[in-house]
PDB file of N, CA and C in Angstrom:
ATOM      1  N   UNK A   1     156.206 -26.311  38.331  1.00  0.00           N
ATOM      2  CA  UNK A   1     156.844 -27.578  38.011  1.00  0.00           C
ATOM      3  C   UNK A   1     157.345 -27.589  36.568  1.00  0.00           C
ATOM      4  N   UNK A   2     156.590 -27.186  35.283  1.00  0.00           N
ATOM      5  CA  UNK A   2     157.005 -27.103  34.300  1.00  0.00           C
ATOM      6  C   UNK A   2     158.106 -26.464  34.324  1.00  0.00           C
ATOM      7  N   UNK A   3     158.090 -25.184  34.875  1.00  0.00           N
ATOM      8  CA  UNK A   3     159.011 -24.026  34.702  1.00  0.00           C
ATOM      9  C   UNK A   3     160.807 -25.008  35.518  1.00  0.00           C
ATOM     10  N   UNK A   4     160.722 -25.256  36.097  1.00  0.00           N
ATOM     11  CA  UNK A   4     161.640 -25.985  36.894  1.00  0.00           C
ATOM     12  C   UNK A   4     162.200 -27.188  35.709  1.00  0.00           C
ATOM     13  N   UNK A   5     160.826 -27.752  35.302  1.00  0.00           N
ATOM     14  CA  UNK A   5     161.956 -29.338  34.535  1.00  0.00           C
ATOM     15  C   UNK A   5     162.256 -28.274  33.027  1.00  0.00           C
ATOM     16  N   UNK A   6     162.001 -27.499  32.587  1.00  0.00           N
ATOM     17  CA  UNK A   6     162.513 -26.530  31.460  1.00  0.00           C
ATOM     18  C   UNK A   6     163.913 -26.521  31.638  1.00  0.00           C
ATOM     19  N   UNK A   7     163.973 -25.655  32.534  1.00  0.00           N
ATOM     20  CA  UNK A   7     165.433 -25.153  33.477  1.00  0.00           C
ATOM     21  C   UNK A   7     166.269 -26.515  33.515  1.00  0.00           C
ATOM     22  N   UNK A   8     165.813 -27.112  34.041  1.00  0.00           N
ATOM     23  CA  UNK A   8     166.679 -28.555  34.029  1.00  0.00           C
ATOM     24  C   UNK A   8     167.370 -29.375  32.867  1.00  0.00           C
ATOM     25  N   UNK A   9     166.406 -29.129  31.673  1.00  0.00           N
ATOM     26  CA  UNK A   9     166.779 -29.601  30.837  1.00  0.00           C
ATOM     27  C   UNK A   9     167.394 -28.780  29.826  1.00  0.00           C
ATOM     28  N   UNK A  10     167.375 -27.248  29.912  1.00  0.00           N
ATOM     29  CA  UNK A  10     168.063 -26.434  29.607  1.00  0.00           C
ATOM     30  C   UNK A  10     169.534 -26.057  29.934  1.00  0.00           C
ATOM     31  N   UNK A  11     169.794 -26.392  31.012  1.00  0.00           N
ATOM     32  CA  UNK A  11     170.885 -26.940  32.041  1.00  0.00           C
ATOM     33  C   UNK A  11     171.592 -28.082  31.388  1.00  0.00           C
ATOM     34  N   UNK A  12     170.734 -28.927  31.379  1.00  0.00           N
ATOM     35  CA  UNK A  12     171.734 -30.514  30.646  1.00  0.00           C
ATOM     36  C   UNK A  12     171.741 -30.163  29.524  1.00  0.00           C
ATOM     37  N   UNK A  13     171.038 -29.250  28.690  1.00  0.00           N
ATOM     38  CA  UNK A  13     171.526 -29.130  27.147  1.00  0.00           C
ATOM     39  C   UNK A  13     172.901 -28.145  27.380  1.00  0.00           C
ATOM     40  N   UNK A  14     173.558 -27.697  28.112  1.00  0.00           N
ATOM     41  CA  UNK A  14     174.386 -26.325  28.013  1.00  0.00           C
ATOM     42  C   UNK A  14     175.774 -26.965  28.429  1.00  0.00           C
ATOM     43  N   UNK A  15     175.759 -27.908  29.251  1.00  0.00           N
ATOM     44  CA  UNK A  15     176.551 -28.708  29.844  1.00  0.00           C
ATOM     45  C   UNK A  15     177.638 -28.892  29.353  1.00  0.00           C
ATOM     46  N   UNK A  16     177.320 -29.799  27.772  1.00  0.00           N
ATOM     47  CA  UNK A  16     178.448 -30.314  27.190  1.00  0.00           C
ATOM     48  C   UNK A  16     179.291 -29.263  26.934  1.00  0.00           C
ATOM     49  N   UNK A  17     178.685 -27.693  26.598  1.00  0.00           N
ATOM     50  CA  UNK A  17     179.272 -26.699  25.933  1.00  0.00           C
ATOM     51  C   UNK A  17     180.045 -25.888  27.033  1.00  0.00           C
ATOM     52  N   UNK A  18     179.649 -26.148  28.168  1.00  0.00           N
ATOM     53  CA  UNK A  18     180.489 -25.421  29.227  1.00  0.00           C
ATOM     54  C   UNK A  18     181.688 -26.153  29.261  1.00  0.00           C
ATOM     55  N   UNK A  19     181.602 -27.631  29.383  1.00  0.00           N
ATOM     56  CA  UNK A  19     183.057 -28.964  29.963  1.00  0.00           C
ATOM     57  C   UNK A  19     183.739 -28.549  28.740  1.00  0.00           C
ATOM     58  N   UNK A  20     183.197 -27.902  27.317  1.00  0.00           N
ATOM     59  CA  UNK A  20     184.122 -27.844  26.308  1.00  0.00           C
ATOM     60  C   UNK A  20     184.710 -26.146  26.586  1.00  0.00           C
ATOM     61  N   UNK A  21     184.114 -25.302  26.703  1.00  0.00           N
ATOM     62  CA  UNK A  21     184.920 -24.628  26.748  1.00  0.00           C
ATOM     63  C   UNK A  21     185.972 -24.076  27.851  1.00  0.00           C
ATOM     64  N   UNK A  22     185.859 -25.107  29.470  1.00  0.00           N
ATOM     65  CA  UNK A  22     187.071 -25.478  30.534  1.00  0.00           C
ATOM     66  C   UNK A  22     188.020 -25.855  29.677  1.00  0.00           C
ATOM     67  N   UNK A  23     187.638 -27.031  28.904  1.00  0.00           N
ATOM     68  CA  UNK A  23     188.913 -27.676  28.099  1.00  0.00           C
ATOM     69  C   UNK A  23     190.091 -26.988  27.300  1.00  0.00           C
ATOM     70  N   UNK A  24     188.973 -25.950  26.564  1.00  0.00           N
ATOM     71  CA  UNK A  24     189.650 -25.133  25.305  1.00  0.00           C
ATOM     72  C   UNK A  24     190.304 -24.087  26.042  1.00  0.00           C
ATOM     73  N   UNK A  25     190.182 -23.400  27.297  1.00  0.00           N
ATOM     74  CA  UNK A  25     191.029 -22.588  27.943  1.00  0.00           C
ATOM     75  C   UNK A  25     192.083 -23.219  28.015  1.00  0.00           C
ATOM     76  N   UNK A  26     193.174 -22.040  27.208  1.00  0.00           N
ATOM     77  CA  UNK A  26     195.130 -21.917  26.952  1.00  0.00           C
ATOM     78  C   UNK A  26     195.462 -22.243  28.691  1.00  0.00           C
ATOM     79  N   UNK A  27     196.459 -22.693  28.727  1.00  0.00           N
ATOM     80  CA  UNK A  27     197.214 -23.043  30.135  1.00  0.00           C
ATOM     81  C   UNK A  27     197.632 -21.899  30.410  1.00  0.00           C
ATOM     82  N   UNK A  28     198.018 -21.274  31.532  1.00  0.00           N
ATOM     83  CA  UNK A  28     198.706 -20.135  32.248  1.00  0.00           C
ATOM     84  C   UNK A  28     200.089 -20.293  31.472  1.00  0.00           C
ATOM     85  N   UNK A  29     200.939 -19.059  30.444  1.00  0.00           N
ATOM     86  CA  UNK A  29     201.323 -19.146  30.434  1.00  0.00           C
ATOM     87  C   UNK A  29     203.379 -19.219  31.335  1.00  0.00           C
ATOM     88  N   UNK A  30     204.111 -20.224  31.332  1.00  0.00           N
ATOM     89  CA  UNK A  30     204.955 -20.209  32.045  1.00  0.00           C
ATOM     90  C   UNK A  30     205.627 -18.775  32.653  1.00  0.00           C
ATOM     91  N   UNK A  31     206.431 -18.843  33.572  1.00  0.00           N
ATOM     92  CA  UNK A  31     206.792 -17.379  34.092  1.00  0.00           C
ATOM     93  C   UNK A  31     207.932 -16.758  33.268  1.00  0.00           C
ATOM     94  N   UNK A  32     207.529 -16.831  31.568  1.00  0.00           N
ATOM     95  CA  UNK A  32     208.365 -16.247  31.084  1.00  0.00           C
ATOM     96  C   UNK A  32     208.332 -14.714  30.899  1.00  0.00           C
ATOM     97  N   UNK A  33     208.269 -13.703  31.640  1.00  0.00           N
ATOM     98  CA  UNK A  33     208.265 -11.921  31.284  1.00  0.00           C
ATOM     99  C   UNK A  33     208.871 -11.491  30.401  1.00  0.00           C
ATOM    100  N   UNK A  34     208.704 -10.854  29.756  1.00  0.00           N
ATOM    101  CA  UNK A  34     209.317  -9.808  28.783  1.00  0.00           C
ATOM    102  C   UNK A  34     210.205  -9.008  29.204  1.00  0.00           C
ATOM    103  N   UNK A  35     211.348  -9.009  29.057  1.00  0.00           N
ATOM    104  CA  UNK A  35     212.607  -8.064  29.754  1.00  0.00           C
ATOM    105  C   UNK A  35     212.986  -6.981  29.176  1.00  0.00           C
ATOM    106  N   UNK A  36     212.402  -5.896  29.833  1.00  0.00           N
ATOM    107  CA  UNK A  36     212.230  -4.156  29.669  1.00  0.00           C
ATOM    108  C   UNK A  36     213.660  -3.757  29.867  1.00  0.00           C
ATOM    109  N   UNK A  37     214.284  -3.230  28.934  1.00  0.00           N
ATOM    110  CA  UNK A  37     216.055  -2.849  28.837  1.00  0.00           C
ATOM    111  C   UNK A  37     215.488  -1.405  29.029  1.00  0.00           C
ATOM    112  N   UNK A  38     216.085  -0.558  30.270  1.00  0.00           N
ATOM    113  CA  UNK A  38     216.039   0.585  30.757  1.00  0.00           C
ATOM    114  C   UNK A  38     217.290   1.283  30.276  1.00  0.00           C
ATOM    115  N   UNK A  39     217.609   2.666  30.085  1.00  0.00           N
ATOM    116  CA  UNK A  39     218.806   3.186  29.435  1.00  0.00           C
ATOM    117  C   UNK A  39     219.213   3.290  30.955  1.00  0.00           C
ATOM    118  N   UNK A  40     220.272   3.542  30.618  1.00  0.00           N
ATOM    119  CA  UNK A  40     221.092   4.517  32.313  1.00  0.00           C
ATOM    120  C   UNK A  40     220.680   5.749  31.913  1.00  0.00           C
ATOM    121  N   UNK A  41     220.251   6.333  32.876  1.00  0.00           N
ATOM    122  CA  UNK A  41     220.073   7.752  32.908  1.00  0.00           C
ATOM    123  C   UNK A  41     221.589   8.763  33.359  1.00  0.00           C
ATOM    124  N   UNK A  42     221.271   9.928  32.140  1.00  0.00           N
ATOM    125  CA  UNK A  42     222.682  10.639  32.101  1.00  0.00           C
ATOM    126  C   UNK A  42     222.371  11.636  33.277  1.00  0.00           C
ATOM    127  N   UNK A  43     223.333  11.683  34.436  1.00  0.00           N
ATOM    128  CA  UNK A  43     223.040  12.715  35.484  1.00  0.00           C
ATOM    129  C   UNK A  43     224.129  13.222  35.995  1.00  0.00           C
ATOM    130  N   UNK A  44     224.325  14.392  36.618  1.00  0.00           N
ATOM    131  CA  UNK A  44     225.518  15.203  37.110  1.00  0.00           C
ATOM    132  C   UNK A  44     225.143  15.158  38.671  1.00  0.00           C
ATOM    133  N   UNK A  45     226.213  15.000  39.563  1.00  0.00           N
ATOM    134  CA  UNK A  45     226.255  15.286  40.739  1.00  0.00           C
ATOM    135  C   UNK A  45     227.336  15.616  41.657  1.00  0.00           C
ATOM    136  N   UNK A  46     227.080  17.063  42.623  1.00  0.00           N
ATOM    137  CA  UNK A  46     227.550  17.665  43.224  1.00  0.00           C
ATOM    138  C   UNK A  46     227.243  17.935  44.463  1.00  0.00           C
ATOM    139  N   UNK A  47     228.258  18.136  45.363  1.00  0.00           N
ATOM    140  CA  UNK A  47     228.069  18.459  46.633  1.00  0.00           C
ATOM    141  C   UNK A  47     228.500  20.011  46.948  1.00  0.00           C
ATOM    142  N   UNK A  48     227.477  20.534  47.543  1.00  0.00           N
ATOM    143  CA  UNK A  48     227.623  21.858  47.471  1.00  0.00           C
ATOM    144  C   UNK A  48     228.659  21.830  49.267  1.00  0.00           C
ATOM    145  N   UNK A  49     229.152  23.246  48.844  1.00  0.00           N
ATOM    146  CA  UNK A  49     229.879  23.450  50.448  1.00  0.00           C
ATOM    147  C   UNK A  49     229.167  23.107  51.865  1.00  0.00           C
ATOM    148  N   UNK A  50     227.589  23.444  51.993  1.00  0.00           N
ATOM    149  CA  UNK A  50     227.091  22.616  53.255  1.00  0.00           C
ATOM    150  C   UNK A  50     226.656  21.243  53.214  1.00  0.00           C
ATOM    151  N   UNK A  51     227.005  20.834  52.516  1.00  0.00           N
ATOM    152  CA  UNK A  51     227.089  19.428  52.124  1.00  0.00           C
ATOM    153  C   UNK A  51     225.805  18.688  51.108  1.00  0.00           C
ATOM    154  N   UNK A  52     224.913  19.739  50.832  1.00  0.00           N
ATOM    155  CA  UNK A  52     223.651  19.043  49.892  1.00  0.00           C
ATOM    156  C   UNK A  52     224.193  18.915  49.032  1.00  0.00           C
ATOM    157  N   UNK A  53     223.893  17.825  48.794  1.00  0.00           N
ATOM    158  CA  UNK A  53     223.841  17.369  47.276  1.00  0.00           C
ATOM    159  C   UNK A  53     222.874  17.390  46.257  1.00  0.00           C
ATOM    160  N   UNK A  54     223.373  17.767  44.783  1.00  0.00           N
ATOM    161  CA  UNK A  54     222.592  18.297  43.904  1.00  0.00           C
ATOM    162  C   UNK A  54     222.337  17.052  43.026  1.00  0.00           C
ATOM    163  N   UNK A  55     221.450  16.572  42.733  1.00  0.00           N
ATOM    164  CA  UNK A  55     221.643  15.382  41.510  1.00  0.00           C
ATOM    165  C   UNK A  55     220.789  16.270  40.406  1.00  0.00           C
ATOM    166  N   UNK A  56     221.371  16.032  38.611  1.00  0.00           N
ATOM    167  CA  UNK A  56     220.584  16.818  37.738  1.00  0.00           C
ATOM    168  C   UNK A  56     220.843  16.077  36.766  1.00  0.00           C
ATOM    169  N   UNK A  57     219.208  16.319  36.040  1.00  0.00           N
ATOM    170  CA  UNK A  57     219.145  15.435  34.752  1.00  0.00           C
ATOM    171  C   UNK A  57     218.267  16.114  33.839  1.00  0.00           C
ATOM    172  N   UNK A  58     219.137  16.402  32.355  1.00  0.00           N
ATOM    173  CA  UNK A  58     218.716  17.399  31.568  1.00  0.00           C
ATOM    174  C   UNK A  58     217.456  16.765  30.406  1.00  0.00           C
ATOM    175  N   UNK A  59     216.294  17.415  30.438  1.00  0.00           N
ATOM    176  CA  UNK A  59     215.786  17.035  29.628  1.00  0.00           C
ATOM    177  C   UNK A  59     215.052  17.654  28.716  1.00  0.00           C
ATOM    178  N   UNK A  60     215.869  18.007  27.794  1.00  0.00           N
ATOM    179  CA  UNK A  60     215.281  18.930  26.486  1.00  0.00           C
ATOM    180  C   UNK A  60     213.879  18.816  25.731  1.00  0.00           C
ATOM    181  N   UNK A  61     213.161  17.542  26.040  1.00  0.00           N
ATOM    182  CA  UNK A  61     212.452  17.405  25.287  1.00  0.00           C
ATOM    183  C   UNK A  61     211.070  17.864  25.865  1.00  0.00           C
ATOM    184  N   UNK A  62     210.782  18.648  26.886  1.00  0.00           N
ATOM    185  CA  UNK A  62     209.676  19.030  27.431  1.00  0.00           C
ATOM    186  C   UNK A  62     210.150  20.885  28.157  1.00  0.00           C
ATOM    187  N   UNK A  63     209.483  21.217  28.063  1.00  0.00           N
ATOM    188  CA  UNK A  63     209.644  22.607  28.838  1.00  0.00           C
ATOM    189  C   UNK A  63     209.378  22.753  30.334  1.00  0.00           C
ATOM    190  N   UNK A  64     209.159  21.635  31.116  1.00  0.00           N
ATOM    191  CA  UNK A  64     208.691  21.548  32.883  1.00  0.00           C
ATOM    192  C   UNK A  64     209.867  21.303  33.501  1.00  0.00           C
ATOM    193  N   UNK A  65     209.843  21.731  34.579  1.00  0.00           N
ATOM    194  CA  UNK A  65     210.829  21.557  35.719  1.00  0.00           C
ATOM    195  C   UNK A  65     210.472  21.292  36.594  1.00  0.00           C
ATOM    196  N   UNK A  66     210.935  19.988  37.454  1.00  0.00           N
ATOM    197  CA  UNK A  66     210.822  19.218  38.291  1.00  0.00           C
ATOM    198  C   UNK A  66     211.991  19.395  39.153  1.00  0.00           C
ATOM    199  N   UNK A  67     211.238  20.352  40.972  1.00  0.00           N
ATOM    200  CA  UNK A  67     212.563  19.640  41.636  1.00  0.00           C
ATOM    201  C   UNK A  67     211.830  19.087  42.631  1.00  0.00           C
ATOM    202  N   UNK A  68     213.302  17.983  43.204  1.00  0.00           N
ATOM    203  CA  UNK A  68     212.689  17.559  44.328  1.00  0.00           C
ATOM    204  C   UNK A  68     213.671  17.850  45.353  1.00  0.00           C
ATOM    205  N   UNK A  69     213.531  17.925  47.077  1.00  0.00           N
ATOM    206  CA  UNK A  69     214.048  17.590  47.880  1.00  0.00           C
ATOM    207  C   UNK A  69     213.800  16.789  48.781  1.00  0.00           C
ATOM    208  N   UNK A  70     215.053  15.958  48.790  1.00  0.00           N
ATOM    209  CA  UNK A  70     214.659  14.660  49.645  1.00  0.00           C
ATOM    210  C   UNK A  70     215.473  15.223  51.440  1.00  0.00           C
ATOM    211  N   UNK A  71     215.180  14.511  51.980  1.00  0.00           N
ATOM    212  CA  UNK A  71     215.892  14.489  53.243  1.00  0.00           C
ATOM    213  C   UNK A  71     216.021  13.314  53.497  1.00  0.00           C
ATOM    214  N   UNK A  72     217.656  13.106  54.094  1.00  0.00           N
ATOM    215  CA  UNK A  72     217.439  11.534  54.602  1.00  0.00           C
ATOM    216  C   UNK A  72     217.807  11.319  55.829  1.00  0.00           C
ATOM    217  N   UNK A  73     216.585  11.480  56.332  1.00  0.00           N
ATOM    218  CA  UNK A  73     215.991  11.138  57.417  1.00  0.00           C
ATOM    219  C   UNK A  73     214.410  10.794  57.617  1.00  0.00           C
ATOM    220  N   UNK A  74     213.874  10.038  58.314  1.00  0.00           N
ATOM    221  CA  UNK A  74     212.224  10.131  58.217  1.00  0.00           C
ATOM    222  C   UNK A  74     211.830   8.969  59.450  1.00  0.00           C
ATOM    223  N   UNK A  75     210.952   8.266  59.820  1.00  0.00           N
ATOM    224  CA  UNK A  75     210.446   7.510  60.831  1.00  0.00           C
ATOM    225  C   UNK A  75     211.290   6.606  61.491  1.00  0.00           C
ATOM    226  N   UNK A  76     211.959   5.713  60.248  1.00  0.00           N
ATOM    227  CA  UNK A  76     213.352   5.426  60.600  1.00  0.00           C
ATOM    228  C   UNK A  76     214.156   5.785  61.885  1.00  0.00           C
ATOM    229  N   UNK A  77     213.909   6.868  61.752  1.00  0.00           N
ATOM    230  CA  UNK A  77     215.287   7.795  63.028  1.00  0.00           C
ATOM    231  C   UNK A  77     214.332   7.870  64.243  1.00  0.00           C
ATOM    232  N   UNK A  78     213.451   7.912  64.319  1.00  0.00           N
ATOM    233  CA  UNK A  78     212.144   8.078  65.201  1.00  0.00           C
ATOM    234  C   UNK A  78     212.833   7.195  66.466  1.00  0.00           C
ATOM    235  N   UNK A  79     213.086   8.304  68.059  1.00  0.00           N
ATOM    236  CA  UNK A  79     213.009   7.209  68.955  1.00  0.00           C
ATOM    237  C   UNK A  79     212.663   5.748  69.279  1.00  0.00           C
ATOM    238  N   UNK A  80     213.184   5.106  69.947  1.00  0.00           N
ATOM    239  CA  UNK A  80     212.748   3.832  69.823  1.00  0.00           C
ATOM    240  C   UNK A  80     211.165   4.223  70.913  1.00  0.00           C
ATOM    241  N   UNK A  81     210.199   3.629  70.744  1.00  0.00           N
ATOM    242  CA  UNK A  81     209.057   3.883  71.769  1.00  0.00           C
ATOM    243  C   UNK A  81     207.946   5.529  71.399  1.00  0.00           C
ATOM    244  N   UNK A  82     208.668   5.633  70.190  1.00  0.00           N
ATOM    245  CA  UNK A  82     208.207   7.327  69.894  1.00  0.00           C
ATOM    246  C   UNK A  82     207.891   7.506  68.386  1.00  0.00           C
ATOM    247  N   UNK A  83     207.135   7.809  68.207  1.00  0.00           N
ATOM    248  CA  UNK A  83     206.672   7.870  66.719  1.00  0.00           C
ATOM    249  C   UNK A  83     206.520   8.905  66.553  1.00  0.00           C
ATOM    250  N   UNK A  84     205.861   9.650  65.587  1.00  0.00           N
ATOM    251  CA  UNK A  84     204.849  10.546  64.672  1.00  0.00           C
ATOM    252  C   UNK A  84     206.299  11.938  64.511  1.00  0.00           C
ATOM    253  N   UNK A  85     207.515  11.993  65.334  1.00  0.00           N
ATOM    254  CA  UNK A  85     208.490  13.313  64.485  1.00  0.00           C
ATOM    255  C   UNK A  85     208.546  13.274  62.869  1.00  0.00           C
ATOM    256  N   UNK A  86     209.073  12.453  62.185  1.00  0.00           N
ATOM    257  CA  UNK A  86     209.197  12.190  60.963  1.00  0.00           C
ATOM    258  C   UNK A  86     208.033  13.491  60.461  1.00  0.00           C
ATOM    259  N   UNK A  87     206.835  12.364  60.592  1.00  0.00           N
ATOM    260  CA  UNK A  87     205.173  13.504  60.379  1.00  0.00           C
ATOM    261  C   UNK A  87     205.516  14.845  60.569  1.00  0.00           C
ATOM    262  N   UNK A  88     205.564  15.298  62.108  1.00  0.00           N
ATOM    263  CA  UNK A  88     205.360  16.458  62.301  1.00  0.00           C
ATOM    264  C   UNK A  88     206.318  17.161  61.805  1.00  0.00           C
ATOM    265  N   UNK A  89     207.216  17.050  61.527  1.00  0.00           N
ATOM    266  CA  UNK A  89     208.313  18.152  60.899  1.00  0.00           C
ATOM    267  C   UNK A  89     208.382  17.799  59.294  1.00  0.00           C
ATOM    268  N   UNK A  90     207.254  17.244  58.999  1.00  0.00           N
ATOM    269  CA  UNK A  90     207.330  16.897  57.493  1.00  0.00           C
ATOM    270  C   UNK A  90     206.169  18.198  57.415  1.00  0.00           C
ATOM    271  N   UNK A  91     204.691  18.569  58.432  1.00  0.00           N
ATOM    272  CA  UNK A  91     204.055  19.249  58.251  1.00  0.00           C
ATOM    273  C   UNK A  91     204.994  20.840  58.225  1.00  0.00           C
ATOM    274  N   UNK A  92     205.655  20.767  59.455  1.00  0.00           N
ATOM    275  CA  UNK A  92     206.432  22.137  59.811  1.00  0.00           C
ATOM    276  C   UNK A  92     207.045  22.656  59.104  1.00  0.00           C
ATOM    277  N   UNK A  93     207.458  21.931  57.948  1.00  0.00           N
ATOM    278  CA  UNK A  93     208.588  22.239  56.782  1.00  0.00           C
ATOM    279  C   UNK A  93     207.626  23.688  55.582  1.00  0.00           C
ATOM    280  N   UNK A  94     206.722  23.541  56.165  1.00  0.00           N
ATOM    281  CA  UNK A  94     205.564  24.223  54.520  1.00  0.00           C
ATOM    282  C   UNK A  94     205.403  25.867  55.743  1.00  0.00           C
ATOM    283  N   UNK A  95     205.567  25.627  56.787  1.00  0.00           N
ATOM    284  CA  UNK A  95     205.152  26.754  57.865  1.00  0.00           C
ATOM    285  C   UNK A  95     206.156  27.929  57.893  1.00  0.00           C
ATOM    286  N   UNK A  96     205.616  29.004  58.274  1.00  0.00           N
ATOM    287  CA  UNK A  96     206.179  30.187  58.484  1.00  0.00           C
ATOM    288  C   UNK A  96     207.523  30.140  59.279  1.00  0.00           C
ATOM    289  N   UNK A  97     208.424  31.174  58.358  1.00  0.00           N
ATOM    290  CA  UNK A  97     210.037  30.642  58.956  1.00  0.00           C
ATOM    291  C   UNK A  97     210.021  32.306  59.367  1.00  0.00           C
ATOM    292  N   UNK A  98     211.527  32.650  59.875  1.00  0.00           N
ATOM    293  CA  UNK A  98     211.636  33.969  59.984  1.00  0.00           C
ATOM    294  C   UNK A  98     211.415  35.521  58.427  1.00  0.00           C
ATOM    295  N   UNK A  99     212.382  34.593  57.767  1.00  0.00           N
ATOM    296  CA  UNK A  99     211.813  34.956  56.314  1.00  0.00           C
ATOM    297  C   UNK A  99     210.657  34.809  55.444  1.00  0.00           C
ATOM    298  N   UNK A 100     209.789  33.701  55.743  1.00  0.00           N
ATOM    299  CA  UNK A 100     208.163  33.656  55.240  1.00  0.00           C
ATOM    300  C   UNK A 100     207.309  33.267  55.952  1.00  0.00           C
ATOM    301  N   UNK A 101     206.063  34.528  55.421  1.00  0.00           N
ATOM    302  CA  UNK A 101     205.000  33.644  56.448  1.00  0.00           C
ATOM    303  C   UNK A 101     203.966  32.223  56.604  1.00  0.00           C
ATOM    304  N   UNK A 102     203.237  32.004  57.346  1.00  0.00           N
ATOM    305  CA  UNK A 102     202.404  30.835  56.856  1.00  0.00           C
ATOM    306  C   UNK A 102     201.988  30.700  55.795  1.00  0.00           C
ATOM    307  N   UNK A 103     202.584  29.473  55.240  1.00  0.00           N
ATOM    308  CA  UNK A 103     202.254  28.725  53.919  1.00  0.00           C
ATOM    309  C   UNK A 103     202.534  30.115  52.517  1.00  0.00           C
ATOM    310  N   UNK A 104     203.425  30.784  52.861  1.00  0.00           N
ATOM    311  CA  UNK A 104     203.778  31.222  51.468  1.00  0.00           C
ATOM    312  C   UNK A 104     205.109  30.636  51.005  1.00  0.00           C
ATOM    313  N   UNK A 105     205.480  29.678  51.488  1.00  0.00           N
ATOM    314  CA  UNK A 105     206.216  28.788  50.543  1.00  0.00           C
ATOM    315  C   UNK A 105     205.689  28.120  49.596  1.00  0.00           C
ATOM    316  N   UNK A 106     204.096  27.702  50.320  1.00  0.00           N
ATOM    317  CA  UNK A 106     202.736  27.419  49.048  1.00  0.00           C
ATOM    318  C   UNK A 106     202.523  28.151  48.200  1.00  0.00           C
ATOM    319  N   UNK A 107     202.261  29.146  48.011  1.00  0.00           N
ATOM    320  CA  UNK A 107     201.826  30.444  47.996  1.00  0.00           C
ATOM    321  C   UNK A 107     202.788  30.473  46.506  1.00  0.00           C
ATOM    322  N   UNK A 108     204.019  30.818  46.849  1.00  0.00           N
ATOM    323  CA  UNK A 108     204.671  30.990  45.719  1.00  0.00           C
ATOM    324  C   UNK A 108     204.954  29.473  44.855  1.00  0.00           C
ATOM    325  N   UNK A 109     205.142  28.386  45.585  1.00  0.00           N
ATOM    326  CA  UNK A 109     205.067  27.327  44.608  1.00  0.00           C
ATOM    327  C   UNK A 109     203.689  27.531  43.539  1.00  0.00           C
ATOM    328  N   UNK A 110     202.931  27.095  44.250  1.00  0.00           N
ATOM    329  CA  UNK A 110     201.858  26.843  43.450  1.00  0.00           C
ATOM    330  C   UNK A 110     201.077  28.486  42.477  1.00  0.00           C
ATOM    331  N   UNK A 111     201.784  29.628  42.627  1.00  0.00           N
ATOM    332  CA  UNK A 111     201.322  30.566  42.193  1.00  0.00           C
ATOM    333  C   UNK A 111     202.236  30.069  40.593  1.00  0.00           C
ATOM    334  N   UNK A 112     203.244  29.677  40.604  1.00  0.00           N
ATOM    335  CA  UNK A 112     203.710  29.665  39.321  1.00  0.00           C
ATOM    336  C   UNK A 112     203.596  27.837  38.526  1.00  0.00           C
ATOM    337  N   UNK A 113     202.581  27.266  39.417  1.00  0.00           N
ATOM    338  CA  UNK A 113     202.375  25.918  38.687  1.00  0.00           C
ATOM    339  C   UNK A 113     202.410  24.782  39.415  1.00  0.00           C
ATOM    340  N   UNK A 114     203.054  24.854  40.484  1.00  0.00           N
ATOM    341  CA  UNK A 114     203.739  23.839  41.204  1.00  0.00           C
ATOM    342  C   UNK A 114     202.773  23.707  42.166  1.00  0.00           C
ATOM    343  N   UNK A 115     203.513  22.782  43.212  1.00  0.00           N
ATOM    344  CA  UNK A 115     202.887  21.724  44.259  1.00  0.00           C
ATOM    345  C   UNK A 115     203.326  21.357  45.041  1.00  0.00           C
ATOM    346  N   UNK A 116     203.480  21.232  46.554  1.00  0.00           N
ATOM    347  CA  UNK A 116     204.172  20.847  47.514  1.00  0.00           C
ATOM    348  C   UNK A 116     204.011  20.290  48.267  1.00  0.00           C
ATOM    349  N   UNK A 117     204.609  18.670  48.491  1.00  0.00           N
ATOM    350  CA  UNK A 117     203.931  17.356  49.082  1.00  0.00           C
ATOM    351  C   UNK A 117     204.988  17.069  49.468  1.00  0.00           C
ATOM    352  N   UNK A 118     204.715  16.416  51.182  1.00  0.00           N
ATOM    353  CA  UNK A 118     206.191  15.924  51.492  1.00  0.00           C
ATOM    354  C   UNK A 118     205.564  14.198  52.213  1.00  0.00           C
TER     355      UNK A 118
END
């Protein structure tokens, strides 16, 4: 019982100091954001004779090379009633062709640094 009316009155002493500091919390400020000015990025692009296109963007200030290939195509195109192609020929793409065998398209990416995620 002691232990309880302690608490209680420890409680009503803390009170005032809690309703004051609800009060003193700043309002949300309005939805004003900070507007991030992006450069245009300088890039060259070409279409090679089977029709890929090359997009390139030079950047001197690091020594890494980044490529990517996109395909455009992916689930999207997927029969209506039919799923998972997109997937499976996203796996098939890393697999043994007539010219390489299983996963040494890995093999040599990642032997010189790289990584291959589709």
């Amino acid at each position: 019982m002691r232990l309880t009316r302690t608490a209680l009155y420890l409680s009503a002493a803390l009170l005032p100091f809690a309703a004051q500091a609800q009060q003193a919390a700043p309002a949300p400020a309005a939805a004003a954001q900070p507007q991030i000015a992006v450069a245009p990025l300088n890039f060259t692009e070409r279409t090679l004779p089977n029709g890929l296109k090359v997009y390139a963007i030079r950047d001197t200030s690091t020594a890494n090379v980044s490529v990517q290939v996109w395909y455009d195509v992916g689930s999207k195109d997927d029969p209506a009633g039919k799923s998972g192609f997109a997937h499976m020929f996203e796996h098939l793409m890393f697999k043994g062709t007539k010219n390489l065998v299983d996963e040494q398209m890995d093999r040599l990416t990642e032997d010189v640094g790289g990584y291959n995620n589709a």
